[in-house]
N, C-alpha and C. Protein backbone atom coordinates (compact mmCIF):
# COMPACT_ATOMS: atom_id res chain seq x y z
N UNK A 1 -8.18 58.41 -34.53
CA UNK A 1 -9.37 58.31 -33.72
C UNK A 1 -9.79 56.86 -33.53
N UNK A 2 -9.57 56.13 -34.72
CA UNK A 2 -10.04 54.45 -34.36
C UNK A 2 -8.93 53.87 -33.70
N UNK A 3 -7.66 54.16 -33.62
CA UNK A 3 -6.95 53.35 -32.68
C UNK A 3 -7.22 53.82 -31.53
N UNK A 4 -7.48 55.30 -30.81
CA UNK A 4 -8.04 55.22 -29.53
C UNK A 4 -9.44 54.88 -29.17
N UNK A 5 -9.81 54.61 -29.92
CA UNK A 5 -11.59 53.81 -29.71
C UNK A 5 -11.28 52.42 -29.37
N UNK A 6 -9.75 51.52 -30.08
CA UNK A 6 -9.60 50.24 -29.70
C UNK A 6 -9.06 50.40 -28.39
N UNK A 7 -8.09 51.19 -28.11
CA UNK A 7 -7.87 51.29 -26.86
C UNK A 7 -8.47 51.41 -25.77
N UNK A 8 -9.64 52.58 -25.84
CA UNK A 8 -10.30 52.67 -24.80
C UNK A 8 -11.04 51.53 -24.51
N UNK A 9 -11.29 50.69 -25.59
CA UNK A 9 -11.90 49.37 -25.78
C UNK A 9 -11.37 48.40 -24.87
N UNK A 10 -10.14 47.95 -25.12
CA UNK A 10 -8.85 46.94 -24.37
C UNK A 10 -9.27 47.44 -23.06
N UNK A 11 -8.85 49.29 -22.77
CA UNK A 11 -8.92 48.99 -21.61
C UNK A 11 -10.07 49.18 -21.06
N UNK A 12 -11.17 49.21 -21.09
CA UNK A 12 -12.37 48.77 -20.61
C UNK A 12 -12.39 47.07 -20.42
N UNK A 13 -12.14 46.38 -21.17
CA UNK A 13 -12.11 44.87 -20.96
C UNK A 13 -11.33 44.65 -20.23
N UNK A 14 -10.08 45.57 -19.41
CA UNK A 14 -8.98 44.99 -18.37
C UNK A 14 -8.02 44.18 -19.50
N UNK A 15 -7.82 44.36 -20.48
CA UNK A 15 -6.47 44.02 -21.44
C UNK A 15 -5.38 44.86 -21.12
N UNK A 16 -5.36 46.08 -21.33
CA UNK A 16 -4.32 47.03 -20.88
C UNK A 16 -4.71 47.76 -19.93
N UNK A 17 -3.43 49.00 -19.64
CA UNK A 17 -3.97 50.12 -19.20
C UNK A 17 -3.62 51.81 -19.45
N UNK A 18 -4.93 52.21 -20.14
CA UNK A 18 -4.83 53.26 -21.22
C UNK A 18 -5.25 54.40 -20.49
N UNK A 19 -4.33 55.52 -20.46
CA UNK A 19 -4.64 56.40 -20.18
C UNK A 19 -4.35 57.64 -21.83
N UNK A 20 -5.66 58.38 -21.55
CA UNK A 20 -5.49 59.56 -22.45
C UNK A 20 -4.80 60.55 -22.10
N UNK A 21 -4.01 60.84 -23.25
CA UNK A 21 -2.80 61.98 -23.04
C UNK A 21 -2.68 62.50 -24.77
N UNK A 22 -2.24 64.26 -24.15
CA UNK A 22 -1.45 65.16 -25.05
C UNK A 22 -0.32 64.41 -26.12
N UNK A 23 0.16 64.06 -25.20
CA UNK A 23 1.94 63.64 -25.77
C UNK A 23 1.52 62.27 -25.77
N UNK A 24 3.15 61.79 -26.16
CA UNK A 24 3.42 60.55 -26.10
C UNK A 24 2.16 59.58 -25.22
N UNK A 25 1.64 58.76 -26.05
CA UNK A 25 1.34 57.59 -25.53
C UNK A 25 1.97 56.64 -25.02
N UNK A 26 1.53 55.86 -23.51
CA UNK A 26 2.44 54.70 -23.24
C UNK A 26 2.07 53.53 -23.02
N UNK A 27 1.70 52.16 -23.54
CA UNK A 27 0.83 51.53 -23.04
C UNK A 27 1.90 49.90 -22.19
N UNK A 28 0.72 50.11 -21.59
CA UNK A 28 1.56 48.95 -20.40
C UNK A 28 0.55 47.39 -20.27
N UNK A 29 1.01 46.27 -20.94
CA UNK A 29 0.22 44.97 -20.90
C UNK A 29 -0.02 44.67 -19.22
N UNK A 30 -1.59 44.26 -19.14
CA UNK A 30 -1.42 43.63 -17.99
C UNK A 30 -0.61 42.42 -17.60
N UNK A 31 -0.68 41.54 -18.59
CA UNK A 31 -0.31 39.85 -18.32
C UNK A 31 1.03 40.52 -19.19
N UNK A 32 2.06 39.19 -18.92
CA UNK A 32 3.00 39.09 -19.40
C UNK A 32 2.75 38.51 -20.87
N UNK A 33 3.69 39.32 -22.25
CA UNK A 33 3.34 38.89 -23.61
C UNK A 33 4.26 37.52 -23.65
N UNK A 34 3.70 36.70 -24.41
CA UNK A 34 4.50 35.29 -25.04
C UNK A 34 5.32 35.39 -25.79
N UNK A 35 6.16 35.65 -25.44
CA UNK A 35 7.44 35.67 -27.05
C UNK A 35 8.79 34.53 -26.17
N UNK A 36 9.61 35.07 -27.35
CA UNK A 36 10.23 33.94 -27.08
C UNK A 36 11.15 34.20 -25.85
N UNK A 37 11.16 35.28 -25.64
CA UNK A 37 12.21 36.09 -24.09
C UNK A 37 11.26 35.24 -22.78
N UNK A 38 9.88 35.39 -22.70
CA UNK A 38 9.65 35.04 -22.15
C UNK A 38 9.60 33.35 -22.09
N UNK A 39 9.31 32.98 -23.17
CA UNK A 39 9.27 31.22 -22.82
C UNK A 39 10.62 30.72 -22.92
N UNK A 40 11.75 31.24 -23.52
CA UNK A 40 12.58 30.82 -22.55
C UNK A 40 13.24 30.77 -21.27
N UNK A 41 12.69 31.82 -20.75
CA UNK A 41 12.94 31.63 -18.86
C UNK A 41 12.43 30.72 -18.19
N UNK A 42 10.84 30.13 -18.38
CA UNK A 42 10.33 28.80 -18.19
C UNK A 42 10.26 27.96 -18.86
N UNK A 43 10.90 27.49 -19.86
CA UNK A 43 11.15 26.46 -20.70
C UNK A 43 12.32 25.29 -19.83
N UNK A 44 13.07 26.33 -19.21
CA UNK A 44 13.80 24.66 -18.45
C UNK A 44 13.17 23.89 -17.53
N UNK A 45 12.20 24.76 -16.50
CA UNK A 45 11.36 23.92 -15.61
C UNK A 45 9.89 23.36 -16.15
N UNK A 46 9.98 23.60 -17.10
CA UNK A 46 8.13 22.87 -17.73
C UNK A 46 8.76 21.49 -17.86
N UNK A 47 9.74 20.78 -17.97
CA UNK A 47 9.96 19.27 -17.57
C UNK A 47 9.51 19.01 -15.93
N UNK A 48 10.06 19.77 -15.51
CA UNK A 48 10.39 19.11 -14.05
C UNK A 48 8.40 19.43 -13.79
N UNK A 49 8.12 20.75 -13.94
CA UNK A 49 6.41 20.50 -13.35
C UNK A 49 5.88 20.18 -14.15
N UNK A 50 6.08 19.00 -14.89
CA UNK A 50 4.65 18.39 -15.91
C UNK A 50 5.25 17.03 -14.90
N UNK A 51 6.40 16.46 -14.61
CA UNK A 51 6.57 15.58 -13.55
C UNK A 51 5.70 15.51 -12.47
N UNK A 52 6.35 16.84 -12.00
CA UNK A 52 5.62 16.60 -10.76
C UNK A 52 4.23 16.59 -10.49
N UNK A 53 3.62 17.50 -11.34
CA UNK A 53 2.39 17.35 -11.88
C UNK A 53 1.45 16.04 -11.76
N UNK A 54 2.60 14.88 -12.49
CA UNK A 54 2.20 13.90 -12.67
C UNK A 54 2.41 12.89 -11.70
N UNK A 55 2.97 13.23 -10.80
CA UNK A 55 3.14 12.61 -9.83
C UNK A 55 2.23 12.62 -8.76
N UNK A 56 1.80 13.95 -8.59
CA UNK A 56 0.45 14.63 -7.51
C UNK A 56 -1.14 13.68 -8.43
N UNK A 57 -1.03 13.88 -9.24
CA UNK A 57 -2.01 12.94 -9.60
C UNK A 57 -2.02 11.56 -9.94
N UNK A 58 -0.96 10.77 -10.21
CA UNK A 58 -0.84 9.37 -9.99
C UNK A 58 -1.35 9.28 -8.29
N UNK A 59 -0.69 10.17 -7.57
CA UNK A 59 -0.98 10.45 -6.15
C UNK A 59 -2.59 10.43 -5.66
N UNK A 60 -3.31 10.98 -6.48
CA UNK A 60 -4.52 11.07 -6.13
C UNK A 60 -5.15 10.20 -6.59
N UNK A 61 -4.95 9.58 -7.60
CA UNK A 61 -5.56 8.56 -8.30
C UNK A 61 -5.56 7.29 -7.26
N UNK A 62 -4.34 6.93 -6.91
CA UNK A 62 -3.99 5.80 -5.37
C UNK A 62 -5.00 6.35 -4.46
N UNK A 63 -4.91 7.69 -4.14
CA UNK A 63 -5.69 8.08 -3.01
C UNK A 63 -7.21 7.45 -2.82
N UNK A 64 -7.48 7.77 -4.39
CA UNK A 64 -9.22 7.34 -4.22
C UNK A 64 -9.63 5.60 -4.54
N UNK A 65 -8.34 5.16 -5.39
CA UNK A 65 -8.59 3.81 -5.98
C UNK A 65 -8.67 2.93 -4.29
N UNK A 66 -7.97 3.55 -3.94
CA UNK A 66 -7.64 2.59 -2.13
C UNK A 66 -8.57 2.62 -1.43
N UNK A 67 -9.31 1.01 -1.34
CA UNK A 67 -10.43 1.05 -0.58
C UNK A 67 -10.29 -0.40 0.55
N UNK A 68 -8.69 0.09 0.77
CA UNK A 68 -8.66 -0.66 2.33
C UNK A 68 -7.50 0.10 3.16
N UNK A 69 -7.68 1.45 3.16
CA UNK A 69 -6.68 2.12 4.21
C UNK A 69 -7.40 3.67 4.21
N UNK A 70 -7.67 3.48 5.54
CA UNK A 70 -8.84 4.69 6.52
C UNK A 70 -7.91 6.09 5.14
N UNK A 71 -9.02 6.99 5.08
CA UNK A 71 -8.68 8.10 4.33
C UNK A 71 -7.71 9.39 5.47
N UNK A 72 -8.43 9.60 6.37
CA UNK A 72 -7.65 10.22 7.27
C UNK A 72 -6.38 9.87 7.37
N UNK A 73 -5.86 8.18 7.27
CA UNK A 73 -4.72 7.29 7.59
C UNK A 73 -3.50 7.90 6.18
N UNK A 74 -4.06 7.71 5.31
CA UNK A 74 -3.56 8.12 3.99
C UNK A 74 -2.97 9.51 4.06
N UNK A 75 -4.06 10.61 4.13
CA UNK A 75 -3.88 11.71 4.11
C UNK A 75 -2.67 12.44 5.02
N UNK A 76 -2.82 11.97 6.06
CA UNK A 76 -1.31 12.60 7.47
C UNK A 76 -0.36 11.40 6.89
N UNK A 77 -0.41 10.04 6.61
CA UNK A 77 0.91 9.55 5.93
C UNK A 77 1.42 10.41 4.59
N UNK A 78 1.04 10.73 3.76
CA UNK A 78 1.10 11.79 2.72
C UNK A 78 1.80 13.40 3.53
N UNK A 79 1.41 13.39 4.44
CA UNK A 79 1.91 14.99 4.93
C UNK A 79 3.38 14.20 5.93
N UNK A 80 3.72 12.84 5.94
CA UNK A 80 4.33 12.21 7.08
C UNK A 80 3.93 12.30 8.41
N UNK A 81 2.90 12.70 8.86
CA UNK A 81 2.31 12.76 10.35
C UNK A 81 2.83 11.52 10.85
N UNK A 82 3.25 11.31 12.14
CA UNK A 82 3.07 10.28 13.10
C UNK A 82 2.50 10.45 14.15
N UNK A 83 1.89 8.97 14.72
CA UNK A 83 0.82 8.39 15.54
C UNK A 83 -0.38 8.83 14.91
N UNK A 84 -0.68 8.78 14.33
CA UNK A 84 -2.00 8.51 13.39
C UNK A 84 -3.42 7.43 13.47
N UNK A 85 -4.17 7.64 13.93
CA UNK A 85 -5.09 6.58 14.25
C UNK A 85 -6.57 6.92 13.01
N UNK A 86 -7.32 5.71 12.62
CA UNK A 86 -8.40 5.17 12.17
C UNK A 86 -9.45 6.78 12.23
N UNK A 87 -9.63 7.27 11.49
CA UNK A 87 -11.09 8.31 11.66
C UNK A 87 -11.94 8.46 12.09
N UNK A 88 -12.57 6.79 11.67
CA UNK A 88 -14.08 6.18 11.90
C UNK A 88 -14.94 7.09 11.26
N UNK A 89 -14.88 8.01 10.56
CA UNK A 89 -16.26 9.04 9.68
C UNK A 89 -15.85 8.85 8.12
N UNK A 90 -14.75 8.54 7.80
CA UNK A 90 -14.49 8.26 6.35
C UNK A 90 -15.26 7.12 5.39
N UNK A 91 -15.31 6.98 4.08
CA UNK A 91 -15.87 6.05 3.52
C UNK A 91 -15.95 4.69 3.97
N UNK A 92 -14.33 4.42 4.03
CA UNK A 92 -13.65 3.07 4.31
C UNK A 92 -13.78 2.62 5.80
N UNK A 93 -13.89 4.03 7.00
CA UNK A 93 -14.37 3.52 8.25
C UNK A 93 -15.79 2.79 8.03
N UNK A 94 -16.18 3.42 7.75
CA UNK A 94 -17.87 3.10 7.68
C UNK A 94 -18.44 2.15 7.00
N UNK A 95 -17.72 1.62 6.19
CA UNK A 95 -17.34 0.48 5.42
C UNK A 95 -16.74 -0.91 6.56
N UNK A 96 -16.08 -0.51 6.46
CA UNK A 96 -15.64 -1.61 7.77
C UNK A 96 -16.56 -1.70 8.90
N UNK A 97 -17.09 -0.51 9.42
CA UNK A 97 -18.00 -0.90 10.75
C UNK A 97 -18.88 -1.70 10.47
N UNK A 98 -19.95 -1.49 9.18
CA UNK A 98 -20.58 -2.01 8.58
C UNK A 98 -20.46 -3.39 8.27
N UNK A 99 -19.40 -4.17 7.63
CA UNK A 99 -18.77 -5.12 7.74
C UNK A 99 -18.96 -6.12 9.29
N UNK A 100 -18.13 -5.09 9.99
CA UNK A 100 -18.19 -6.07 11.55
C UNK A 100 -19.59 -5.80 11.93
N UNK A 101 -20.68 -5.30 11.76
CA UNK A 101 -21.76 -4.87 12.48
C UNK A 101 -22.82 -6.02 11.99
N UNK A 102 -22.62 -6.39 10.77
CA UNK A 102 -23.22 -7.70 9.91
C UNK A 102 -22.64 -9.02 10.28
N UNK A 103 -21.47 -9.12 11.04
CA UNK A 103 -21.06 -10.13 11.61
C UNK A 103 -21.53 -10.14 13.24
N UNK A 104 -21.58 -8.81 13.82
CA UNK A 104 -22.22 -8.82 15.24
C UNK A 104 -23.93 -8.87 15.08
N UNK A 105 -24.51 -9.12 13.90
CA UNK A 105 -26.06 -9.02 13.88
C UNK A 105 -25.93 -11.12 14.27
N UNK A 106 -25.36 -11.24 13.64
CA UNK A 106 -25.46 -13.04 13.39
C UNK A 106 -24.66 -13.68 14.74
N UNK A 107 -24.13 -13.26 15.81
CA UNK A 107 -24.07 -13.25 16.76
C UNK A 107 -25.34 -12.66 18.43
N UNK A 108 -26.27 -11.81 17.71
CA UNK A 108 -27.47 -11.60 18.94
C UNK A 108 -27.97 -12.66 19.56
N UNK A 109 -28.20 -13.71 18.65
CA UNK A 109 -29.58 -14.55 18.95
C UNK A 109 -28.70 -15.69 19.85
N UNK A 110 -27.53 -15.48 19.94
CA UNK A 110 -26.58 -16.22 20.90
C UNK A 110 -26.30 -15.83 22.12
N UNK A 111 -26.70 -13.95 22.09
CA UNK A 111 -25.80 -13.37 23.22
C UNK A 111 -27.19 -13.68 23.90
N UNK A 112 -28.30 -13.61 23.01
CA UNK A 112 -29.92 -13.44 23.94
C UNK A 112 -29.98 -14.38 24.57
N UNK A 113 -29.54 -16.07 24.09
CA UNK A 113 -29.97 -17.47 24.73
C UNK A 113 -28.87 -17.24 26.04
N UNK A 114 -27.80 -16.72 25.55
CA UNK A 114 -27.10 -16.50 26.82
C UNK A 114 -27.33 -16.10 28.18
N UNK A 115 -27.83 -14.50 27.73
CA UNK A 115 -28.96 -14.31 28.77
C UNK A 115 -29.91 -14.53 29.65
N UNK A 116 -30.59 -15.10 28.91
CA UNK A 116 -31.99 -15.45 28.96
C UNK A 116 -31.31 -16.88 29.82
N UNK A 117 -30.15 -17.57 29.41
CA UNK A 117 -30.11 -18.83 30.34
C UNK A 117 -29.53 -18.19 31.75
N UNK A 118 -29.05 -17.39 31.99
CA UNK A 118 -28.73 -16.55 33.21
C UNK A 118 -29.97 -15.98 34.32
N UNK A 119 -30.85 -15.34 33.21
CA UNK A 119 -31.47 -14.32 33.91
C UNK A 119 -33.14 -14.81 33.61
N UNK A 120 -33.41 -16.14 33.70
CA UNK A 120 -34.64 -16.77 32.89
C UNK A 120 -35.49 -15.75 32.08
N UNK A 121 -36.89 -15.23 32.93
CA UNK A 121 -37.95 -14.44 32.00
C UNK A 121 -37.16 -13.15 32.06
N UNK A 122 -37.36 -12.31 30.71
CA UNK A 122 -37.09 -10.99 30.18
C UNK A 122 -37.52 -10.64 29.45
N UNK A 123 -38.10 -8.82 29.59
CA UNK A 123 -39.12 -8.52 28.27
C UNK A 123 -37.82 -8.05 27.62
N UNK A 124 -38.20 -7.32 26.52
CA UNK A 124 -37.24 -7.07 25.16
C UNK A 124 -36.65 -6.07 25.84
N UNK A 125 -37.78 -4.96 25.82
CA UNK A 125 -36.64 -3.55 26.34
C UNK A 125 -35.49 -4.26 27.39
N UNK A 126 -35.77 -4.92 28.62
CA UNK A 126 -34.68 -5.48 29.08
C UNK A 126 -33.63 -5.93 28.79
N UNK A 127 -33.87 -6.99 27.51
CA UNK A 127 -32.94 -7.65 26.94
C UNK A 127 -31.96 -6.22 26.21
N UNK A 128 -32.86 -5.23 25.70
CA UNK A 128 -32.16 -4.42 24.73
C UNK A 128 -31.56 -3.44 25.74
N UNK A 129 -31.88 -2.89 26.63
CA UNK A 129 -31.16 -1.89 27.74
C UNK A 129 -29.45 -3.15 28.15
N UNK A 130 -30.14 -4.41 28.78
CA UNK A 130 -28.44 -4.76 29.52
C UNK A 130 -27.57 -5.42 28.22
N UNK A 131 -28.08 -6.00 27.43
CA UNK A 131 -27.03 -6.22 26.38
C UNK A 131 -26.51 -4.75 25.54
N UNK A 132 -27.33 -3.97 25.51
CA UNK A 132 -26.51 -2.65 24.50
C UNK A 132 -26.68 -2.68 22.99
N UNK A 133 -27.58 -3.59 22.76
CA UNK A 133 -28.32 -3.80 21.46
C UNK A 133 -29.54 -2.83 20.63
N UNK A 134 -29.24 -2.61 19.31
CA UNK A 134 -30.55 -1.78 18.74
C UNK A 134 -31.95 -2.68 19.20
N UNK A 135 -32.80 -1.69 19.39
CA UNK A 135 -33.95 -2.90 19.61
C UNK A 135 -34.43 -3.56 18.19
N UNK A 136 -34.43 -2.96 17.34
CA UNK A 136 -34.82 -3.52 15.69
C UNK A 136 -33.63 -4.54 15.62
N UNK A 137 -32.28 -5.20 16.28
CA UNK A 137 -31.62 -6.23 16.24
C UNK A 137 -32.05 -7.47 17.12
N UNK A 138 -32.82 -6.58 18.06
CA UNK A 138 -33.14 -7.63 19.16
C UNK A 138 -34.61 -7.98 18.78
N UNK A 139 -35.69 -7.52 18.66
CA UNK A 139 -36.71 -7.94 17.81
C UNK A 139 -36.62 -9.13 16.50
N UNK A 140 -35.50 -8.36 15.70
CA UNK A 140 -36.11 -9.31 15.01
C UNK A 140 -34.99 -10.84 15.14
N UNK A 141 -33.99 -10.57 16.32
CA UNK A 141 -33.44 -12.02 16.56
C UNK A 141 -34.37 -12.35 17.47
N UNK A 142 -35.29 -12.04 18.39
CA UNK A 142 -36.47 -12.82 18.99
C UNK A 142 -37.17 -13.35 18.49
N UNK A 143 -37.45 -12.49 16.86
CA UNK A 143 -38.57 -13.40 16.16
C UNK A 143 -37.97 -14.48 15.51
N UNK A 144 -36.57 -14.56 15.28
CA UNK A 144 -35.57 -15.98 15.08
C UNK A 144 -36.31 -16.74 15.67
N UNK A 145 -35.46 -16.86 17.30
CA UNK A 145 -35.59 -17.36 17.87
C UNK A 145 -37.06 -17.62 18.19
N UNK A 146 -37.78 -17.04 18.32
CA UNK A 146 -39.43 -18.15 18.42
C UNK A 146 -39.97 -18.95 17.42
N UNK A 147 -39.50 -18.67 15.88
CA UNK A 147 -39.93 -19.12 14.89
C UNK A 147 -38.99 -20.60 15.34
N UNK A 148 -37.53 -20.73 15.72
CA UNK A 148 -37.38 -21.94 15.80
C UNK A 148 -37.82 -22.67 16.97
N UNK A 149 -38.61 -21.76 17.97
CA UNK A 149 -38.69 -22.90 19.17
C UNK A 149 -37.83 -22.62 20.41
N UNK A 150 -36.89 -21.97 20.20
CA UNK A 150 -35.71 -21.79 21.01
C UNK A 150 -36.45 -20.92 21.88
N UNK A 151 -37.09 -19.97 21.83
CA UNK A 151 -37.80 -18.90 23.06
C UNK A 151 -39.32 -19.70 22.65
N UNK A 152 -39.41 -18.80 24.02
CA UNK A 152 -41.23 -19.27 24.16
C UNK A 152 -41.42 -17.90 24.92
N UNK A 153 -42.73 -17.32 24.87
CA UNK A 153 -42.96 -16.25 25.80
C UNK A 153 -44.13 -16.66 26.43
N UNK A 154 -44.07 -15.72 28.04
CA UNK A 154 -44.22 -16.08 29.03
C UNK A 154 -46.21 -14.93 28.35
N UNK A 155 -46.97 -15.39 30.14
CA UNK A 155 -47.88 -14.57 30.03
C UNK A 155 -47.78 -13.18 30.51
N UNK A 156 -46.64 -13.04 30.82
CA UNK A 156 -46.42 -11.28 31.08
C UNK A 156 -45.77 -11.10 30.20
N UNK A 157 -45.79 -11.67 28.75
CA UNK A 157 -45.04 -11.24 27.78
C UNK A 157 -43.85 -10.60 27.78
N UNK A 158 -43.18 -11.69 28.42
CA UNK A 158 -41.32 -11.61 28.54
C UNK A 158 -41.11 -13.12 27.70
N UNK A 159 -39.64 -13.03 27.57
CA UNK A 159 -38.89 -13.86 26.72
C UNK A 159 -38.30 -14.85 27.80
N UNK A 160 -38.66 -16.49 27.25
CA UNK A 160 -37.92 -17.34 27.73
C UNK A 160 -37.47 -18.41 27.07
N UNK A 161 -36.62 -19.25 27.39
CA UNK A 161 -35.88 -20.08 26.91
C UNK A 161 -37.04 -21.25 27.02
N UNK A 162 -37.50 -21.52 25.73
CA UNK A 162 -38.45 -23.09 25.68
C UNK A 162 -37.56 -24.46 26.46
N UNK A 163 -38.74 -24.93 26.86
CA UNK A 163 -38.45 -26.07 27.59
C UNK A 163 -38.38 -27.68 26.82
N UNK A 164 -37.73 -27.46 25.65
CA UNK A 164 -37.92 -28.74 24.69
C UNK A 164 -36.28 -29.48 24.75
């Protein structure tokens, strides 16, 4: 009676599967048992996948340590894709835009005198509609530029090139 109380036990937990019977009992393991029949059938390839294993993660480890080649770029070279182009939504895109976008901020207050020597008086929104500039870039290179002298504004409060 207590070995079928363990049984019904097992198989309530999904260990075996026990059915009650007259006769002969038969019980059938779900998982495969560990002995030695079984670990030697996979005992010759547990070299080769602890390799490769280790290889998929040296793999990933490059993947994430690399912080100068677009992730998208990586990922289809890894599958061998060709013609492959830049993401622009990945870490490392955005990283880089960022980069050139801090080098195009320190370039405004050049493109504005440019302007402005073309097209004399201009209010901001102007300046910010035909150049293609954030206006919070163009603001505050105007306020550059007046703090040094270089603009002067007009009485219709447009932007001009000082006369010094």
């Amino acid at each position: 009676m207590e070995l079928k109380s363990i049984l019904k036990s097992l198989h309530k937990d999904a260990v075996i599967t026990y059915y009650n019977a007259n006769n002969n009992a038969i019980i059938r393991f779900l998982a495969p048992r560990e002995d030695s029949i079984t670990i030697n059938v996979i005992a010759k390839s547990i070299e080769q996948r602890n390799t490769l294993k280790l290889q998929k993660v040296t793999s990933l480890i490059r993947f994430i340590e690399n912080k100068k080649s677009c992730r998208s770029i990586q990922l289809l070279d890894y599958f061998d894709e060709k013609n492959i182009k830049e993401c622009g939504i990945c870490d490392i895109c955005i990283n880089q835009k960022s980069k050139n976008q801090k080098q195009n901020k320190n370039d405004i207050p050049k493109l504005i005198v440019a302007f402005l020597n073309e097209n004399s008086e201009q209010s901001s929104q102007e300046i910010v509609s035909v150049l293609g500039l954030k206006e919070e870039d163009v603001l505050f290179s105007l306020q550059l530029l007046l703090e040094k002298n270089i603009l002067s504004v007009t009485s219709h409060n447009k932007y001009k090139l000082s006369e010094n």
